[in-house]
N, C-alpha and C. Protein backbone atom coordinates (compact mmCIF):
# COMPACT_ATOMS: atom_id res chain seq x y z
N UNK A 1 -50.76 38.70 15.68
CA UNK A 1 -49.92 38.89 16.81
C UNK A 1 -48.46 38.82 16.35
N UNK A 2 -47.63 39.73 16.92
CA UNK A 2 -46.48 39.89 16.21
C UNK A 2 -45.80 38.35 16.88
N UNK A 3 -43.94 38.32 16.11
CA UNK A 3 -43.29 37.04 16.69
C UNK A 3 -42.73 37.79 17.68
N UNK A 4 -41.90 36.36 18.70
CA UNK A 4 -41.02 37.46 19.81
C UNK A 4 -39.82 37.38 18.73
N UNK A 5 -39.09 37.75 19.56
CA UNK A 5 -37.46 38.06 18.90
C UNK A 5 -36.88 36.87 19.09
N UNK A 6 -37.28 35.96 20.06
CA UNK A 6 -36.34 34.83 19.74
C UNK A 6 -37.06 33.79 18.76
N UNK A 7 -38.02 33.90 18.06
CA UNK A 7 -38.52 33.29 16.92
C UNK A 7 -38.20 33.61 15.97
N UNK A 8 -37.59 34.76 15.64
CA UNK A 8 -37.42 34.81 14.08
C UNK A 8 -35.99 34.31 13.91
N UNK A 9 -35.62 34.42 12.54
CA UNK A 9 -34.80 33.88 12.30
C UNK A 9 -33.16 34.62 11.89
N UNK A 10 -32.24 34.44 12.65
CA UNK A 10 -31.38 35.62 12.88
C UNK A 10 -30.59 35.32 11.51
N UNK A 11 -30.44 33.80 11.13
CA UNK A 11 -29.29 33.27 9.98
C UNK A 11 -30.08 32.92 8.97
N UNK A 12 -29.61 33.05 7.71
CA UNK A 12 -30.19 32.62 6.47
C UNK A 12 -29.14 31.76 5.98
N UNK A 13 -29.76 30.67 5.66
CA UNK A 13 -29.13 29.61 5.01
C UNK A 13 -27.98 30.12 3.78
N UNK A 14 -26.95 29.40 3.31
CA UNK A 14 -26.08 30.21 2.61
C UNK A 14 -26.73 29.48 1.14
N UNK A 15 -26.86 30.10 -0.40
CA UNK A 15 -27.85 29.58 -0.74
C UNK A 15 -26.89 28.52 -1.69
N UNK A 16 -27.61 27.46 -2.38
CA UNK A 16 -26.84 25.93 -2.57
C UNK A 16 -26.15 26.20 -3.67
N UNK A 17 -25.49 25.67 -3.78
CA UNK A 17 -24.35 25.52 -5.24
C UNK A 17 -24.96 25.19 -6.14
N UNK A 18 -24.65 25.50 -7.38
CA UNK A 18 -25.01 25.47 -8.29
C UNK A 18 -23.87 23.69 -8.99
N UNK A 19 -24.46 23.20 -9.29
CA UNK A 19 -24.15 21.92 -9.86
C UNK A 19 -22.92 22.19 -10.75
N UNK A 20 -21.65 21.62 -10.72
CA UNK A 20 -20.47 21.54 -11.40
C UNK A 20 -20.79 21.23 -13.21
N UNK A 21 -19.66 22.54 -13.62
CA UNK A 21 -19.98 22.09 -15.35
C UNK A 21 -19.50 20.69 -15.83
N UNK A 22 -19.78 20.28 -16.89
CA UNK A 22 -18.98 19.16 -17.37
C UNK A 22 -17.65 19.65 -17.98
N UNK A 23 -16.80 19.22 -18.86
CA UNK A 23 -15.97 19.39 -19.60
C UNK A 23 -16.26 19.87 -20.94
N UNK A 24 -15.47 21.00 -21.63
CA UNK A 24 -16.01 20.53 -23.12
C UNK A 24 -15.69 19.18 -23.61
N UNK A 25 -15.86 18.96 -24.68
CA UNK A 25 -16.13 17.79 -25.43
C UNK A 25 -14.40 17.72 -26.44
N UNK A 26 -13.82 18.77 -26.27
CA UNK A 26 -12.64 18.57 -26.69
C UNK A 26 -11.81 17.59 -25.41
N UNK A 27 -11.97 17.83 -24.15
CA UNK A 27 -10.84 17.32 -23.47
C UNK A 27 -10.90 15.79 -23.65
N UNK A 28 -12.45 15.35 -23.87
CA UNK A 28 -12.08 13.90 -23.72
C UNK A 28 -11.53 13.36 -24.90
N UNK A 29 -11.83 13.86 -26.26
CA UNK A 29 -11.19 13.87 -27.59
C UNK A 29 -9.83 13.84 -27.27
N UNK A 30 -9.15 14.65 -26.78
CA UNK A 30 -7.55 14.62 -27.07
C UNK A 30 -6.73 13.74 -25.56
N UNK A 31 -7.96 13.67 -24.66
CA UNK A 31 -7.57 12.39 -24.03
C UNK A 31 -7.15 11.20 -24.53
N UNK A 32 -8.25 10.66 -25.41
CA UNK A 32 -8.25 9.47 -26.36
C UNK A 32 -7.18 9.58 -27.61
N UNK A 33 -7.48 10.78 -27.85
CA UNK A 33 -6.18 10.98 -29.06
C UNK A 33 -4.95 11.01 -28.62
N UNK A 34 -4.49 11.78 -27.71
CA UNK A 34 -2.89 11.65 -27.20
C UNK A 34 -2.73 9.85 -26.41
N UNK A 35 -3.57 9.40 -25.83
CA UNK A 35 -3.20 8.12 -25.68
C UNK A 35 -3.43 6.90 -26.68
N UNK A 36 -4.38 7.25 -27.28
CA UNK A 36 -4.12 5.97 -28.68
C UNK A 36 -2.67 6.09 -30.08
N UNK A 37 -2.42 7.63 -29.46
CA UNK A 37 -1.22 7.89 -30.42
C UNK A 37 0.10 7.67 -29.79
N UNK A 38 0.15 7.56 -28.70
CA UNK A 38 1.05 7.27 -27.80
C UNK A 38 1.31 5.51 -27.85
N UNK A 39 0.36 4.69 -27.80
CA UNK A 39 0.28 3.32 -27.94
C UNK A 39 0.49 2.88 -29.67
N UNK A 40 0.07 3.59 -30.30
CA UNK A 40 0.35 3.92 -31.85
C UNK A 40 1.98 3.76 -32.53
N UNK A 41 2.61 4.87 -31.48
CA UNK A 41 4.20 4.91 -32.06
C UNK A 41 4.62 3.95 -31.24
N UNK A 42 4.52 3.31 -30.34
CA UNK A 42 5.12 2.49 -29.39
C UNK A 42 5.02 0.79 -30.40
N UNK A 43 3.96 0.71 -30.64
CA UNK A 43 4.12 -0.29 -31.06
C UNK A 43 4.55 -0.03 -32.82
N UNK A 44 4.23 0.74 -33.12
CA UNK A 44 4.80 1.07 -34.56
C UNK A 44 6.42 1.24 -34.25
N UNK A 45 6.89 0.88 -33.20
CA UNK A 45 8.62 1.10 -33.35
C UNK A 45 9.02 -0.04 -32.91
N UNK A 46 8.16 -0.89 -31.90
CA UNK A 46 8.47 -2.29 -31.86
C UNK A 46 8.25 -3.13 -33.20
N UNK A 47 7.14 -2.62 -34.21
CA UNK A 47 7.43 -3.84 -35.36
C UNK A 47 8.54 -3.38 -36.32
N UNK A 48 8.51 -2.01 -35.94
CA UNK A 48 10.01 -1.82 -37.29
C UNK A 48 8.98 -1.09 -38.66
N UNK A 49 8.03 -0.47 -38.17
CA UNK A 49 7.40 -0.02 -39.19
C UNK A 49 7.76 1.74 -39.84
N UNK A 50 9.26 2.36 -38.91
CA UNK A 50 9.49 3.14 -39.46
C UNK A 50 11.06 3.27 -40.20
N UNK A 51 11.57 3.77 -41.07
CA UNK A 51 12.19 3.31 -42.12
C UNK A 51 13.30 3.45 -41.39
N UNK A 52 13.87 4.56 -40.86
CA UNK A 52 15.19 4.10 -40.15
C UNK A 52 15.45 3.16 -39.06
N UNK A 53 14.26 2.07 -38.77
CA UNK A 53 14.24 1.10 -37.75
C UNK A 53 13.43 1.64 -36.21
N UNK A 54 14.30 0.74 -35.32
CA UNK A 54 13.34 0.91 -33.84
C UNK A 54 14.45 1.81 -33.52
N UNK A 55 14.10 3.16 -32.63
CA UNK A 55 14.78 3.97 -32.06
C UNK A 55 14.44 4.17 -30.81
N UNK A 56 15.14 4.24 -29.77
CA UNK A 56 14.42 4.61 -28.00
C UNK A 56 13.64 5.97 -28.38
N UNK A 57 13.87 7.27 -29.16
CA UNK A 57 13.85 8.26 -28.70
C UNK A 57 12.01 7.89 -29.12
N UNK A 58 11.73 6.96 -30.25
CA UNK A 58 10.48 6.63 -30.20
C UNK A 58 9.81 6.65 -29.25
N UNK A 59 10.46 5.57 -28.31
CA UNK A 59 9.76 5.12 -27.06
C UNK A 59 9.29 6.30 -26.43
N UNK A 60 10.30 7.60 -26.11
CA UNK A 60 9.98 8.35 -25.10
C UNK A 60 8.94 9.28 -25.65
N UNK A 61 9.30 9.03 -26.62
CA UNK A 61 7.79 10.03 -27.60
C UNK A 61 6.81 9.50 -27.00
N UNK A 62 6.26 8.20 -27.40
CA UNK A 62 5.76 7.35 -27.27
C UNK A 62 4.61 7.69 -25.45
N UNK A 63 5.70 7.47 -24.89
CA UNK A 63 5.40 7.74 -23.36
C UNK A 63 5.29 9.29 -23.16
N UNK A 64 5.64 9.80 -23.56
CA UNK A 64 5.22 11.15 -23.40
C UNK A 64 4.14 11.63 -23.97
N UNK A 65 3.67 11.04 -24.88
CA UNK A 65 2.38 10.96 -25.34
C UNK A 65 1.30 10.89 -24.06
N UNK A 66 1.02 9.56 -23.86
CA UNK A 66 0.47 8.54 -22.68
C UNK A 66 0.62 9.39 -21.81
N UNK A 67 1.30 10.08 -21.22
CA UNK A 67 1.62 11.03 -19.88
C UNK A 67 1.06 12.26 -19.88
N UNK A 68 1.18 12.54 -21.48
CA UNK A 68 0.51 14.06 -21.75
C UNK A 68 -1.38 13.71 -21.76
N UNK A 69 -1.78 12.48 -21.90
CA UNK A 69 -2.99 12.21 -22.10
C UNK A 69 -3.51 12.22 -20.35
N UNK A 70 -2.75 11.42 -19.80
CA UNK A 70 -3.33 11.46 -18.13
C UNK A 70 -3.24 12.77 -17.92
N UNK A 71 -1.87 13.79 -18.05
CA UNK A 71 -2.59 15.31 -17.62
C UNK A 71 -3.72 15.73 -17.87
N UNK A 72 -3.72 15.52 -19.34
CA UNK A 72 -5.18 16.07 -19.85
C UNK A 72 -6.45 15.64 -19.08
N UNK A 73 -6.43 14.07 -18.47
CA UNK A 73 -7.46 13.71 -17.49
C UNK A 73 -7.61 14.19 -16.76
N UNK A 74 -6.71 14.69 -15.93
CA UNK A 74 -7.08 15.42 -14.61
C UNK A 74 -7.96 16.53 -14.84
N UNK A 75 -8.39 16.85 -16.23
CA UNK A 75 -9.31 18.43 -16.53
C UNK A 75 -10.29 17.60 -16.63
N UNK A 76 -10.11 16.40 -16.74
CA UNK A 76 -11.99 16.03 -17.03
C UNK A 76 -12.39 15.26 -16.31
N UNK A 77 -13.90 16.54 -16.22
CA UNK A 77 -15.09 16.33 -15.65
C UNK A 77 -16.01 15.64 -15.98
């Protein structure tokens, strides 16, 4: 016996997403690398371990490092 018309089904489900990629395996690498190198010169300019002494422009290296590493976080998944 056929259906009526108000049984069938007028909408089809929209079909599901497909599960989000991860990251490559580089982003979390240079996550860790730009912030351990960032904490690296920072304190390598507080002990005086480079030959012309402690310099600010270190510091901002330093922090710009650390800053360039959180951008990089925001890519990883």
């Amino acid at each position: 016996m056929p259906k009526s018309r108000s049984k069938r089904v007028k909408r089809q489900p929209p079909p599901k997403p497909s599960p989000p990629k991860g990251s490559p395996r580089w982003v979390g690498a240079l996550f860790f690398t730009l912030l351990i190198a960032g904490v690296v010169v920072i304190i390598a300019n507080y002990v005086g371990t480079f030959p012309d002494g402690a310099q600010n422009s270190r510091l901002w290296y330093g922090l710009l490092l650390i800053s360039g590493s959180f951008v990089v976080a925001t890519r990883w998944h």
